[in-house]
Protein backbone atom coordinates (compact mmCIF):
# COMPACT_ATOMS: atom_id res chain seq x y z
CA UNK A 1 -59.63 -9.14 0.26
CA UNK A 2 -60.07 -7.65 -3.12
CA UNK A 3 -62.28 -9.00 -5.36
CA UNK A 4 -61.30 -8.72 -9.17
CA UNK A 5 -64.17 -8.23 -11.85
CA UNK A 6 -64.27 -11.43 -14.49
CA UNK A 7 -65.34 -9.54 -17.45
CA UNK A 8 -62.52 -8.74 -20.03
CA UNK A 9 -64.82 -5.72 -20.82
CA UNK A 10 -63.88 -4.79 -17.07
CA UNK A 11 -60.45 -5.53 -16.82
CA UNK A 12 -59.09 -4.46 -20.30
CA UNK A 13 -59.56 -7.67 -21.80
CA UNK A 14 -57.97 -9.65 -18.98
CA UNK A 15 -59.70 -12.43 -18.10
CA UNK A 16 -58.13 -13.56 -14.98
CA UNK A 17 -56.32 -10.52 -13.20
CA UNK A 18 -54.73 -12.24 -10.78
CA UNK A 19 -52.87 -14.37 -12.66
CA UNK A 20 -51.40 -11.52 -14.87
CA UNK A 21 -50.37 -9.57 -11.68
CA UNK A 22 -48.15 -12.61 -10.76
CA UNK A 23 -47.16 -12.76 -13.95
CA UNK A 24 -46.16 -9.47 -14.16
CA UNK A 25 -44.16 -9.75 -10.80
CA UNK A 26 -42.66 -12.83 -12.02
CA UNK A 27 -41.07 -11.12 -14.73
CA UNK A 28 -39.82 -7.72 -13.22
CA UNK A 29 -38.02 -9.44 -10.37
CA UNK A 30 -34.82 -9.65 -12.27
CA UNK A 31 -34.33 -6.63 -15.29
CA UNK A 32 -31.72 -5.41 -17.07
CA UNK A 33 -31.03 -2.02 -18.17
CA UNK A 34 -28.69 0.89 -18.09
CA UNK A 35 -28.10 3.96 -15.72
CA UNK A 36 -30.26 6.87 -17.56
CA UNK A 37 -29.47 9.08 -14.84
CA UNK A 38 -27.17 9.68 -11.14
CA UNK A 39 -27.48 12.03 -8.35
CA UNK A 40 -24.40 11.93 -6.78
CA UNK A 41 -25.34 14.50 -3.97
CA UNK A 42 -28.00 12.70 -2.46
CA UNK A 43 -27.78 10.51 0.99
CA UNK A 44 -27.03 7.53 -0.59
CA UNK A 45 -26.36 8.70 -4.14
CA UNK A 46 -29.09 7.18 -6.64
CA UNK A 47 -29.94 5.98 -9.63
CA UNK A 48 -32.67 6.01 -11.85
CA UNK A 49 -32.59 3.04 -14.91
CA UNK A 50 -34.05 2.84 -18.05
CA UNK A 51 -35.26 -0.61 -18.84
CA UNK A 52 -35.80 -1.56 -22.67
CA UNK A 53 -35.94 0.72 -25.81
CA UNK A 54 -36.06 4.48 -24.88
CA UNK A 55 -36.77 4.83 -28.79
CA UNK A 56 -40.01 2.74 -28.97
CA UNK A 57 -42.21 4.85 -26.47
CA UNK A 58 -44.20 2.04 -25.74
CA UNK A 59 -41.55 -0.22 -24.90
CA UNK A 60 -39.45 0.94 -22.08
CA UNK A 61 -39.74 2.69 -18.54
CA UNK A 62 -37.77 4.39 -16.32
CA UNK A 63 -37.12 4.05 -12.85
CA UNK A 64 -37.89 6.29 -10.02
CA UNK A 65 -34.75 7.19 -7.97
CA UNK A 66 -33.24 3.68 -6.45
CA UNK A 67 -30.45 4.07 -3.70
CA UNK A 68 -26.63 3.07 -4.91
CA UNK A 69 -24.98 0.21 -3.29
CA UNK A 70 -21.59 -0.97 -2.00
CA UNK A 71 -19.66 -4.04 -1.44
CA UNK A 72 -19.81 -3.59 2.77
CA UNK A 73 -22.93 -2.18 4.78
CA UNK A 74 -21.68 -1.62 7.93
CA UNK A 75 -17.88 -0.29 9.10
CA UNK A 76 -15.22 -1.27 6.53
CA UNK A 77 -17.02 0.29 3.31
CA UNK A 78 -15.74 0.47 -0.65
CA UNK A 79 -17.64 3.05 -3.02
CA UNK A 80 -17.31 2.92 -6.97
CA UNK A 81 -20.23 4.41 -7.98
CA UNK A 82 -22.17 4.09 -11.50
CA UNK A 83 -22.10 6.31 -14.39
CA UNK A 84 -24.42 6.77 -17.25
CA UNK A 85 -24.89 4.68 -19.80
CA UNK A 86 -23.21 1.51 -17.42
CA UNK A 87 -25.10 -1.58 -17.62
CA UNK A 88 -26.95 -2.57 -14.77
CA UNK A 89 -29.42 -5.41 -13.52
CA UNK A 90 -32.30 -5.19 -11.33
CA UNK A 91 -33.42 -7.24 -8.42
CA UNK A 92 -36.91 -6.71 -7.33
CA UNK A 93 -38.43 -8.19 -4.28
CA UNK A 94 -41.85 -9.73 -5.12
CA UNK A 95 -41.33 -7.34 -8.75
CA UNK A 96 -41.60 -4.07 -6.91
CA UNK A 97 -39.42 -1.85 -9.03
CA UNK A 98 -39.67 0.89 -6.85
CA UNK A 99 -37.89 -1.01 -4.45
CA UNK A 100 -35.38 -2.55 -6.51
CA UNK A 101 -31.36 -2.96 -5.96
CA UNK A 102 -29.25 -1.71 -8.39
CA UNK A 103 -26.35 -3.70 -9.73
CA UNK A 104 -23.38 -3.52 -12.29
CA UNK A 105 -24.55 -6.03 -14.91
CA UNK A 106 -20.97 -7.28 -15.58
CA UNK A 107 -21.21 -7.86 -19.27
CA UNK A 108 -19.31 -6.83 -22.49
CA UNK A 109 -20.07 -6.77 -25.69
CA UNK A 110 -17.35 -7.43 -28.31
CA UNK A 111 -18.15 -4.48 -31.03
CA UNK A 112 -18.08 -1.41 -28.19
CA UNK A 113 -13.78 -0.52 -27.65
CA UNK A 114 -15.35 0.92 -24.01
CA UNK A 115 -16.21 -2.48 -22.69
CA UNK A 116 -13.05 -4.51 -23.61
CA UNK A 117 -11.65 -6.97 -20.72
CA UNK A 118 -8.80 -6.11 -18.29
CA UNK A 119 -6.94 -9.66 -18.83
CA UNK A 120 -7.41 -12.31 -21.05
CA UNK A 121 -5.82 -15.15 -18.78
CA UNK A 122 -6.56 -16.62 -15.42
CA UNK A 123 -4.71 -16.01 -12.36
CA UNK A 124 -4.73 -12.13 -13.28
CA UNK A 125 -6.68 -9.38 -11.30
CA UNK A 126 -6.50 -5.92 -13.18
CA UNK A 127 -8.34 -2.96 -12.21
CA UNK A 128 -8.46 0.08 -14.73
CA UNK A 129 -9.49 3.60 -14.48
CA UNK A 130 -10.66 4.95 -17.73
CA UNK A 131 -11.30 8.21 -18.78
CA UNK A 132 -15.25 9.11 -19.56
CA UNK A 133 -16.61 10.46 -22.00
CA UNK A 134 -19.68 12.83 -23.10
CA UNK A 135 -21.59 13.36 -25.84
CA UNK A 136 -18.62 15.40 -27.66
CA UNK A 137 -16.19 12.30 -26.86
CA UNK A 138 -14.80 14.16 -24.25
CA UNK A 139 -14.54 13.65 -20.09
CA UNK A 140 -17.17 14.81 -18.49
CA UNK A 141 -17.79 16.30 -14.60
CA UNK A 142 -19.83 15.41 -12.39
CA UNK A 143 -23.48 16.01 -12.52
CA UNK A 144 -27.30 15.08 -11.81
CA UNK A 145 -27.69 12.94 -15.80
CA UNK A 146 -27.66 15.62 -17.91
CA UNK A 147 -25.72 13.95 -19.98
CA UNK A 148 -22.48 15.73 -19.17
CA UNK A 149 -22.06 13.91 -15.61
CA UNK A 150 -19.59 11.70 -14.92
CA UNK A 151 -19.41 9.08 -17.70
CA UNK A 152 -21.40 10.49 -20.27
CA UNK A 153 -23.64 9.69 -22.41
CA UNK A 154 -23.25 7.88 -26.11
CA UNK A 155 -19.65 9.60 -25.84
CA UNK A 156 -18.08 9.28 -29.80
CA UNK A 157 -15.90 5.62 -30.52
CA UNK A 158 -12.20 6.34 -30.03
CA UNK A 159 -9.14 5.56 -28.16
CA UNK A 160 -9.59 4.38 -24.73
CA UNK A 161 -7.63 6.41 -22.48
CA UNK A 162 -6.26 4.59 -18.94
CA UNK A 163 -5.97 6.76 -16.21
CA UNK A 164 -4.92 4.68 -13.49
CA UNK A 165 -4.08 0.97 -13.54
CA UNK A 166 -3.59 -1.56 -10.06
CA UNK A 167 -3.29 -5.25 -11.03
CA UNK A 168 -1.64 -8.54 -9.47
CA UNK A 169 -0.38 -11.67 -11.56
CA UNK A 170 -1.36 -14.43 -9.56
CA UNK A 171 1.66 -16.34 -11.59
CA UNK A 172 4.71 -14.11 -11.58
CA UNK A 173 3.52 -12.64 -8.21
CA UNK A 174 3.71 -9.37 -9.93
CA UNK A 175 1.83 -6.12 -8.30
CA UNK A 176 1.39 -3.13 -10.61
CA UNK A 177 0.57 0.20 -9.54
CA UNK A 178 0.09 2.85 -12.27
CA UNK A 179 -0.66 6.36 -13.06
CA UNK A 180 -0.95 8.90 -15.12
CA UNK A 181 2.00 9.86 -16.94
CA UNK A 182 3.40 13.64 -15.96
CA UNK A 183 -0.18 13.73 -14.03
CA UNK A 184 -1.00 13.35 -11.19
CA UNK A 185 0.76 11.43 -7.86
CA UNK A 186 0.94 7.85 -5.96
CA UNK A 187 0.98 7.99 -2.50
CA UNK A 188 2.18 5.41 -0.29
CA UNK A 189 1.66 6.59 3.78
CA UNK A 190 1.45 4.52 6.96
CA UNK A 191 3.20 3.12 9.85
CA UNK A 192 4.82 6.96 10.60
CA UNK A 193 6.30 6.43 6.30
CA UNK A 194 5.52 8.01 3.28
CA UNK A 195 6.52 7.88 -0.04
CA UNK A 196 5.30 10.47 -2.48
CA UNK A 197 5.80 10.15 -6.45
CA UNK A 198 4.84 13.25 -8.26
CA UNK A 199 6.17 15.70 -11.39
CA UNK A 200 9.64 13.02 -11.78
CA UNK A 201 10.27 13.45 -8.19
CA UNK A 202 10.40 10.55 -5.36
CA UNK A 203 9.76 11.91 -1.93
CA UNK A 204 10.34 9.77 0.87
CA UNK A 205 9.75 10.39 4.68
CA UNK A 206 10.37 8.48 7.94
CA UNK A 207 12.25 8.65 11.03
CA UNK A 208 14.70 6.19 9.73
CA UNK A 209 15.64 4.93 6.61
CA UNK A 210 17.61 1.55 5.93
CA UNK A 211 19.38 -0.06 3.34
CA UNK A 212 20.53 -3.44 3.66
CA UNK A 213 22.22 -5.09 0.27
CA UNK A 214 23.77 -8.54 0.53
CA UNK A 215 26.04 -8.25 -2.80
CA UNK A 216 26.10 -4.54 -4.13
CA UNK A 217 24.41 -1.60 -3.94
CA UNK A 218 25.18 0.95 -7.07
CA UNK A 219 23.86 4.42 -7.57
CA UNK A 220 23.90 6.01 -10.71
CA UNK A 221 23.07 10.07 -10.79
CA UNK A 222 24.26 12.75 -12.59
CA UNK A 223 24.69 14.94 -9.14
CA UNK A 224 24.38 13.57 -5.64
CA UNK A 225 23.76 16.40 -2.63
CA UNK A 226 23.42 15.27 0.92
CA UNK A 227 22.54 17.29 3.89
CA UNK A 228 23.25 16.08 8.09
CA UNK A 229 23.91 17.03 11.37
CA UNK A 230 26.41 13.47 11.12
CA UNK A 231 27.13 11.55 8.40
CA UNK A 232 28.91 8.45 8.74
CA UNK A 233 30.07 5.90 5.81
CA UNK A 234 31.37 2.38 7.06
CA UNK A 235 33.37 0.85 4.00
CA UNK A 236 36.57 1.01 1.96
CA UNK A 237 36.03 4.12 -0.93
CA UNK A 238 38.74 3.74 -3.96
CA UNK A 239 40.16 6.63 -5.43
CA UNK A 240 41.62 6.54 -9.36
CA UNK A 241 39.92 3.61 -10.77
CA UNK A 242 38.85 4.24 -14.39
CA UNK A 243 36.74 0.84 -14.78
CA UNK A 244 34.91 -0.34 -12.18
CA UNK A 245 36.56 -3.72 -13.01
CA UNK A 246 39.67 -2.22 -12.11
CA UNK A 247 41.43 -4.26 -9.56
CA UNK A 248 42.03 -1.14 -6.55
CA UNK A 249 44.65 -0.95 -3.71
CA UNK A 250 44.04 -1.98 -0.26
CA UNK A 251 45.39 1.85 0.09
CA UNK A 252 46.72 5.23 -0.98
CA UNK A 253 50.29 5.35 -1.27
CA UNK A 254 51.84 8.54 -0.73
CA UNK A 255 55.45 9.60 -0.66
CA UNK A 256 55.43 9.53 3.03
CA UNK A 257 53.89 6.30 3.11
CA UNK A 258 50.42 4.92 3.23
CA UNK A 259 47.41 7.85 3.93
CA UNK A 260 45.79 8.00 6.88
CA UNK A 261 42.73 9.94 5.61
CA UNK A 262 41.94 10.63 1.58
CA UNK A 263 40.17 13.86 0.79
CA UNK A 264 38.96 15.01 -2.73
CA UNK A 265 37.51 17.82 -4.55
CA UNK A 266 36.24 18.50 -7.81
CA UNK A 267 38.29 19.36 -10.28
């Protein structure tokens, strides 16, 4: 057992050392802070965080490297790593910073445009992908918190811009699945399907494809190409309508009586 020295002159002008060391460890087990700097190549990626003023040199330390976490630890796993500058908290076991687990802090602060809410009513679950930003106000890449990795650091106040959006309105039973405009692609796949949309362009593939309407189904397009070994149309087509409220014949009448089969070309 160790055996502390009672003289202040001894132990810096603590009287009771023990007591201050709990003390201590009391007060690191939960701290907040912000990611100073990420290391996305190591085995788990980690973090070190600066806690307090990095200004005041006697106020503030910074972490050694702490391991990132995820929502699952085993099997079915979800990564969103941390950037710089992101708010975090700290949970220390017994206040051993070194071993401490990193977490988002979850916490916005009205006068900073970068940490504004995704909703503002209940029933609403929004997820947005923003673009970062570095010192010059630009996005950054990735790298080991320089200051130019992946979010940043003290990137300039401006417009936020929202690279990807997926949100569900618990209410109108709306889903939303968003991307960048002219950028970029959604990809739907699974089941032997996929649906690609990219550049203005939907691209779908399966080994069937079915289209059941109960009252109508319309197409509008300004050309319409179709390619098959056999195609086969089931349904009554009318020829010479100028409205489509136009009231059509049951058939085309020709001199010779009522046709058989109707062809027609363009022109």
């Amino acid at each position: 057992m160790v055996k502390f020295l009672r003289d202040p002159a001894s132990t810096g002008g603590v009287s009771d050392p023990e007591a201050a060391d709990i003390d201590r460890r009391a007060q690191d087990v939960v701290k907040f802070g912000k990611i100073k700097e990420v290391d996305y190549k190591r085995k788990p990626p980690a973090y070190r965080v600066l806690i307090g003023d990095e200004k005041d040199e006697d106020n503030h330390i910074i972490t050694d490297w702490l391991p990132a976490g995820g929502m699952r630890a085993k099997g079915d796993r979800e990564t969103h790593f941390l950037e710089n500058d992101e708010k975090v908290v700290l949970l220390a076991e017994g206040g051993e910073l070194a071993t401490a687990q990193v977490y988002p802090a979850g916490t916005y602060t009205p006068d900073n445009e970068d940490e504004k809410e995704t909703t503002d009513k209940a029933g609403v679950w929004r997820k947005i992908f923003a673009k970062p930003k570095s010192k010059d106000g630009q996005g950054g890449e990735g790298g080991q918190g320089d200051g130019g990795g992946e979010g940043g650091q003290g990137g300039q106040q401006g417009e936020e811009e929202i690279l990807g959006e997926i949100s569900y309105d618990r209410n109108t039973g709306d889903w939303l699945i968003k991307g960048i405009k002219d950028k970029g692609s959604i990809t739907l796949e699974g089941s032997g399907c996929k649906i690609v949309m990219k550049d203005g362009t939907i691209t779908l593939k399966a080994k069937n494809v079915v289209v059941e309407a109960d009252d109508k189904f319309e197409s509008k397009t300004k050309q319409s190409l179709h390619t098959a070994d056999a195609f086969k149309t089931i349904g009554k087509t009318y020829l010479g309508l100028e409205d489509k409220g136009d009231t059509p014949q049951d058939k085309v009448v020709t001199e010779a009586g009522p046709a058989k089969q109707t062809f027609a070309k363009v022109g």
